[in-house]
C-alpha atoms as a PDB file:
ATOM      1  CA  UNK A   1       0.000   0.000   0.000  1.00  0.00           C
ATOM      2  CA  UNK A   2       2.535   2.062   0.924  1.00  0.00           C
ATOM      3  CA  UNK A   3       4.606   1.833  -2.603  1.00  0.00           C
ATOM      4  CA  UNK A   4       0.930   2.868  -4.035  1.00  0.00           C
ATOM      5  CA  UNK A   5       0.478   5.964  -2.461  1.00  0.00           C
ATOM      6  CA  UNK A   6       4.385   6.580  -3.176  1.00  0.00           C
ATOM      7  CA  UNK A   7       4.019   5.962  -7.125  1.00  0.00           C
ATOM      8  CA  UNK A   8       0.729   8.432  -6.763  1.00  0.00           C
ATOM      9  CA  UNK A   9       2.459  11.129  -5.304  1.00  0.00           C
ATOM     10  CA  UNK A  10       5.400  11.064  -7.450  1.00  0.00           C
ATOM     11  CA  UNK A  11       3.261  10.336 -11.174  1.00  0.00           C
ATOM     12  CA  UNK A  12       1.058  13.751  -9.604  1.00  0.00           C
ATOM     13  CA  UNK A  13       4.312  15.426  -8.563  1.00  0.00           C
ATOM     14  CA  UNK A  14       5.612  14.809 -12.109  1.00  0.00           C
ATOM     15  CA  UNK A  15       2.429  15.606 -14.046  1.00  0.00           C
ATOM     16  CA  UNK A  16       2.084  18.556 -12.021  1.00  0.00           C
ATOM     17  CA  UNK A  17       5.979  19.716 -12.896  1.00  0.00           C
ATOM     18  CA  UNK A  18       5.402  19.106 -16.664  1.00  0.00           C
ATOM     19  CA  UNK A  19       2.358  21.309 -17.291  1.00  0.00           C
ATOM     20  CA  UNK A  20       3.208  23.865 -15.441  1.00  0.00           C
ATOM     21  CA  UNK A  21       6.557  24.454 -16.948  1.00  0.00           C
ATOM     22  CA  UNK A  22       5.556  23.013 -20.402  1.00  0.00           C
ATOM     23  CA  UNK A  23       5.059  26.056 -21.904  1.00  0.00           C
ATOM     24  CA  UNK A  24       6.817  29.490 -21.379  1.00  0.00           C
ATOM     25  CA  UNK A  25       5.774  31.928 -19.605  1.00  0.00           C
ATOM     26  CA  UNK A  26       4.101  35.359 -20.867  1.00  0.00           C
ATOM     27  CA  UNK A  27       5.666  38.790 -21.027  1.00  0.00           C
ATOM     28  CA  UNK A  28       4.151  42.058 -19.748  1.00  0.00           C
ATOM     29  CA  UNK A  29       5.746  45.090 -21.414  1.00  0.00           C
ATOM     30  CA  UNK A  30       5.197  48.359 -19.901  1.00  0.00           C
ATOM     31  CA  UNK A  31       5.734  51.507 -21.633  1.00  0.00           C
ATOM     32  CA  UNK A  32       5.470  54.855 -19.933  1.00  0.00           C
ATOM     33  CA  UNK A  33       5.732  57.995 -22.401  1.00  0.00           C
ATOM     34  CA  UNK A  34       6.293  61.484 -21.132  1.00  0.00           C
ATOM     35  CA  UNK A  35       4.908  63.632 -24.034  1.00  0.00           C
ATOM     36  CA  UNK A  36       6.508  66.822 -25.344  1.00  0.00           C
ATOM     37  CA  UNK A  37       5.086  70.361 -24.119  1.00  0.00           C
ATOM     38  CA  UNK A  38       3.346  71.292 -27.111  1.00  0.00           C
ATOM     39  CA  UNK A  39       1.428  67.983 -27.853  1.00  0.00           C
ATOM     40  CA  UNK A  40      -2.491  68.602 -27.430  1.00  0.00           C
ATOM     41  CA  UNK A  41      -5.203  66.505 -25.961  1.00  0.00           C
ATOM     42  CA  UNK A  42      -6.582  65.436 -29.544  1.00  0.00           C
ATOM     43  CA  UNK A  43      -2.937  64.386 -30.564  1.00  0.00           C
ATOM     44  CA  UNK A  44      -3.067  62.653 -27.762  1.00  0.00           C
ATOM     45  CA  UNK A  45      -6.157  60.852 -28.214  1.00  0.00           C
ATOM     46  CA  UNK A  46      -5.252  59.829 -32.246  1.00  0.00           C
ATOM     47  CA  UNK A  47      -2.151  58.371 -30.122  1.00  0.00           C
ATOM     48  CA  UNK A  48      -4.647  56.103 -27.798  1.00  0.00           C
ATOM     49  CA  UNK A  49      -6.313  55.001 -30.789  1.00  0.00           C
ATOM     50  CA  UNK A  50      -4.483  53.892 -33.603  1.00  0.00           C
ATOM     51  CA  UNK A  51      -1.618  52.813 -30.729  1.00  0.00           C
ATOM     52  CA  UNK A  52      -3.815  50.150 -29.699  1.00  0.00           C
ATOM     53  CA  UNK A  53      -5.306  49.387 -33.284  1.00  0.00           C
ATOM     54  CA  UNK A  54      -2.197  48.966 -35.006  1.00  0.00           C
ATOM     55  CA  UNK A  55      -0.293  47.019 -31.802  1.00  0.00           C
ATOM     56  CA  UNK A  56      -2.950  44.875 -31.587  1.00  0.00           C
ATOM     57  CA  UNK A  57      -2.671  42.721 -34.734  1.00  0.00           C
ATOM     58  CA  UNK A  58       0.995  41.995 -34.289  1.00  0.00           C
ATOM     59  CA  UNK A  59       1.526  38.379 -34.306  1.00  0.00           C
ATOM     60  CA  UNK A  60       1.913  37.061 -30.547  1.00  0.00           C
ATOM     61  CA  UNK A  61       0.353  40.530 -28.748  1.00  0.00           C
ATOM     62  CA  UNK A  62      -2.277  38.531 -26.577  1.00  0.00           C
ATOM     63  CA  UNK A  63      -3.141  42.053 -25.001  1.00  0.00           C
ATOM     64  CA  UNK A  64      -3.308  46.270 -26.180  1.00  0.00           C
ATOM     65  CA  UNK A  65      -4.162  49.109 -23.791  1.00  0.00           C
ATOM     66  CA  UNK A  66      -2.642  52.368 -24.003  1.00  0.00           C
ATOM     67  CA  UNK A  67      -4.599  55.526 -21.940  1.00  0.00           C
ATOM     68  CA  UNK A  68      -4.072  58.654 -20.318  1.00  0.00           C
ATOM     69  CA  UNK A  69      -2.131  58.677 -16.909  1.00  0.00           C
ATOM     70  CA  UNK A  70      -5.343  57.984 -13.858  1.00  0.00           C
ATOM     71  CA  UNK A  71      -3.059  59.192 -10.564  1.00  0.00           C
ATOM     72  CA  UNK A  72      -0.595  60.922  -9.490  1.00  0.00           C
ATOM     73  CA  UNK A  73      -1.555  62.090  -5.743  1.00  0.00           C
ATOM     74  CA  UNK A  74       0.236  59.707  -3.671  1.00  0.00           C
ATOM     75  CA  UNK A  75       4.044  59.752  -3.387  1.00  0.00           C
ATOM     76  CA  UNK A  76       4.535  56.600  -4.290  1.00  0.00           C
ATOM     77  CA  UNK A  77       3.194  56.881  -7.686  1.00  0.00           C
ATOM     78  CA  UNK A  78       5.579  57.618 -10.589  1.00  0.00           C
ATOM     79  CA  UNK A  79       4.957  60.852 -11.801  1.00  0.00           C
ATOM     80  CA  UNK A  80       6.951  61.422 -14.731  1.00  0.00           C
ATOM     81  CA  UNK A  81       4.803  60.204 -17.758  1.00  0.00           C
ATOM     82  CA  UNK A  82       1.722  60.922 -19.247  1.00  0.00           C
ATOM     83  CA  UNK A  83       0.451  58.042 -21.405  1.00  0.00           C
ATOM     84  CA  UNK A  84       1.129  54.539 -20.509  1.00  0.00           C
ATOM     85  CA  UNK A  85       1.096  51.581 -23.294  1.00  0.00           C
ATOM     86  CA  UNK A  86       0.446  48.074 -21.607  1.00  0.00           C
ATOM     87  CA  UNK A  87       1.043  44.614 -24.114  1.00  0.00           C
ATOM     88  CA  UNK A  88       0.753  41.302 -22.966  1.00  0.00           C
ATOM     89  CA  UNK A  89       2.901  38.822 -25.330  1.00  0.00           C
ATOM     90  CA  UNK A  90       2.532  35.207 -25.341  1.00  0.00           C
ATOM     91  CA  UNK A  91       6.011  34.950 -24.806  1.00  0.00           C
ATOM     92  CA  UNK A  92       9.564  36.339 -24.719  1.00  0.00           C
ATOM     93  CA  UNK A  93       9.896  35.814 -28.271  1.00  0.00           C
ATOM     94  CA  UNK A  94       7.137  37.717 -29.052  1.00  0.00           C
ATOM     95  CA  UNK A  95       8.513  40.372 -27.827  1.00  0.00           C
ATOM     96  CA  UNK A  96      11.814  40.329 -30.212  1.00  0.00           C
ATOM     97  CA  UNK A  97       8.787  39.919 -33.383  1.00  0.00           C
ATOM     98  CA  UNK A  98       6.865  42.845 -31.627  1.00  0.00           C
ATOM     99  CA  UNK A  99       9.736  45.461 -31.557  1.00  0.00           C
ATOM    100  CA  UNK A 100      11.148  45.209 -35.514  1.00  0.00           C
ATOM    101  CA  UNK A 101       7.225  44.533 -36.771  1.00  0.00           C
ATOM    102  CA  UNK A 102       6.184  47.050 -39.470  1.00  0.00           C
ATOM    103  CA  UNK A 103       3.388  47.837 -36.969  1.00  0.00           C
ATOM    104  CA  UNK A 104       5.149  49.261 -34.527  1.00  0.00           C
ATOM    105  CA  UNK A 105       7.772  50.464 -36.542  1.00  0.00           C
ATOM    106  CA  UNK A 106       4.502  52.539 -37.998  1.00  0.00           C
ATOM    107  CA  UNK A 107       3.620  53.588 -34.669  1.00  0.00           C
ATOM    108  CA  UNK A 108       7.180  54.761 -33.633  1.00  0.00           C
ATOM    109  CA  UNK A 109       7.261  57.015 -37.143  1.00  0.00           C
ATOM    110  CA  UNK A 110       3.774  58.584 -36.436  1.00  0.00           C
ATOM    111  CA  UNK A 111       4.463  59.328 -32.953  1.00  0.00           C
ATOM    112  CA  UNK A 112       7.628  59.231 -31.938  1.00  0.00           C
ATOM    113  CA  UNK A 113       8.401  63.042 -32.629  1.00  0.00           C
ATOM    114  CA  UNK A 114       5.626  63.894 -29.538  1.00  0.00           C
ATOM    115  CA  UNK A 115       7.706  61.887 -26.736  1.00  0.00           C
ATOM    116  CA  UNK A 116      10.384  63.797 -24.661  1.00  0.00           C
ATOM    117  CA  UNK A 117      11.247  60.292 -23.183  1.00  0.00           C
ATOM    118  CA  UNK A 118      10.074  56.773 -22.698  1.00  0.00           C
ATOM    119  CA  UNK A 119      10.665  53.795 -19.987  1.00  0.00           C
ATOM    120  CA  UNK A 120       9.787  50.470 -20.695  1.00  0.00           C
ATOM    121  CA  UNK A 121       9.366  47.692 -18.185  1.00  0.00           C
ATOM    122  CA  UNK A 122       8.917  43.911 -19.010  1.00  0.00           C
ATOM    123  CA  UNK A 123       8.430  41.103 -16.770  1.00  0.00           C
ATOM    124  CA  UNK A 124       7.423  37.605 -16.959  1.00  0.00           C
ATOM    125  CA  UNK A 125       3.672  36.608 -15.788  1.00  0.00           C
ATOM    126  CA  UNK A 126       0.362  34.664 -16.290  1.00  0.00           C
END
């Protein structure tokens, strides 16, 4: 009996162990983008738009949403951008088809003029 529950636990410990690492995990990529001086609200706003309509149908982008900053009044809140781009790729290499794609390379030509500086963050998840 005892070899039984033994062979249980270590099949489940081993089926358990597979799936969960069988596939890679996903990639959040952050973008924060502090926008020139001079840019307006409805520059701002084509931004939002064809940002998230153009990032959207790059191969491996699982997730698009780009908006105007929502706090700033506590201290702990980075305060140094206005927009903020959020994309959710299926995986790391998603991310190296995502930055050379004609999409974004689009996006970067339209807009890129209007940013006095960008941070990006990326970081494994679910």
């Amino acid at each position: 009996m005892k070899k039984i529950v033994m062979a249980m636990v270590l099949v489940t410990t081993f089926l358990f162990s597979a799936s969960a690492f069988a596939g890679e995990a996903c990639v959040h990529h952050v973008v924060l983008f502090d926008l020139k001086d001079d840019v307006t609200p409805e520059q701002i706003e084509e931004f939002i738009i064809v940002g998230e309509a153009l990032l959207s149908k790059i191969p491996g982008v699982q997730e698009v949403s780009i908006n105007k900053k929502a706090r700033e009044d506590r201290g702990i809140h980075i305060k140094d951008y206005d927009v903020a781009l959020y994309v959710r790729w299926e995986n790391n290499e998603a991310g190296n088809v995502y930055g050379p794609h004609t999409l974004h390379q689009t996006l970067l030509k339209l807009y890129k003029q209007q940013w006095a500086g960008v941070k990006i963050i990326d970081f494994y998840g679910n």
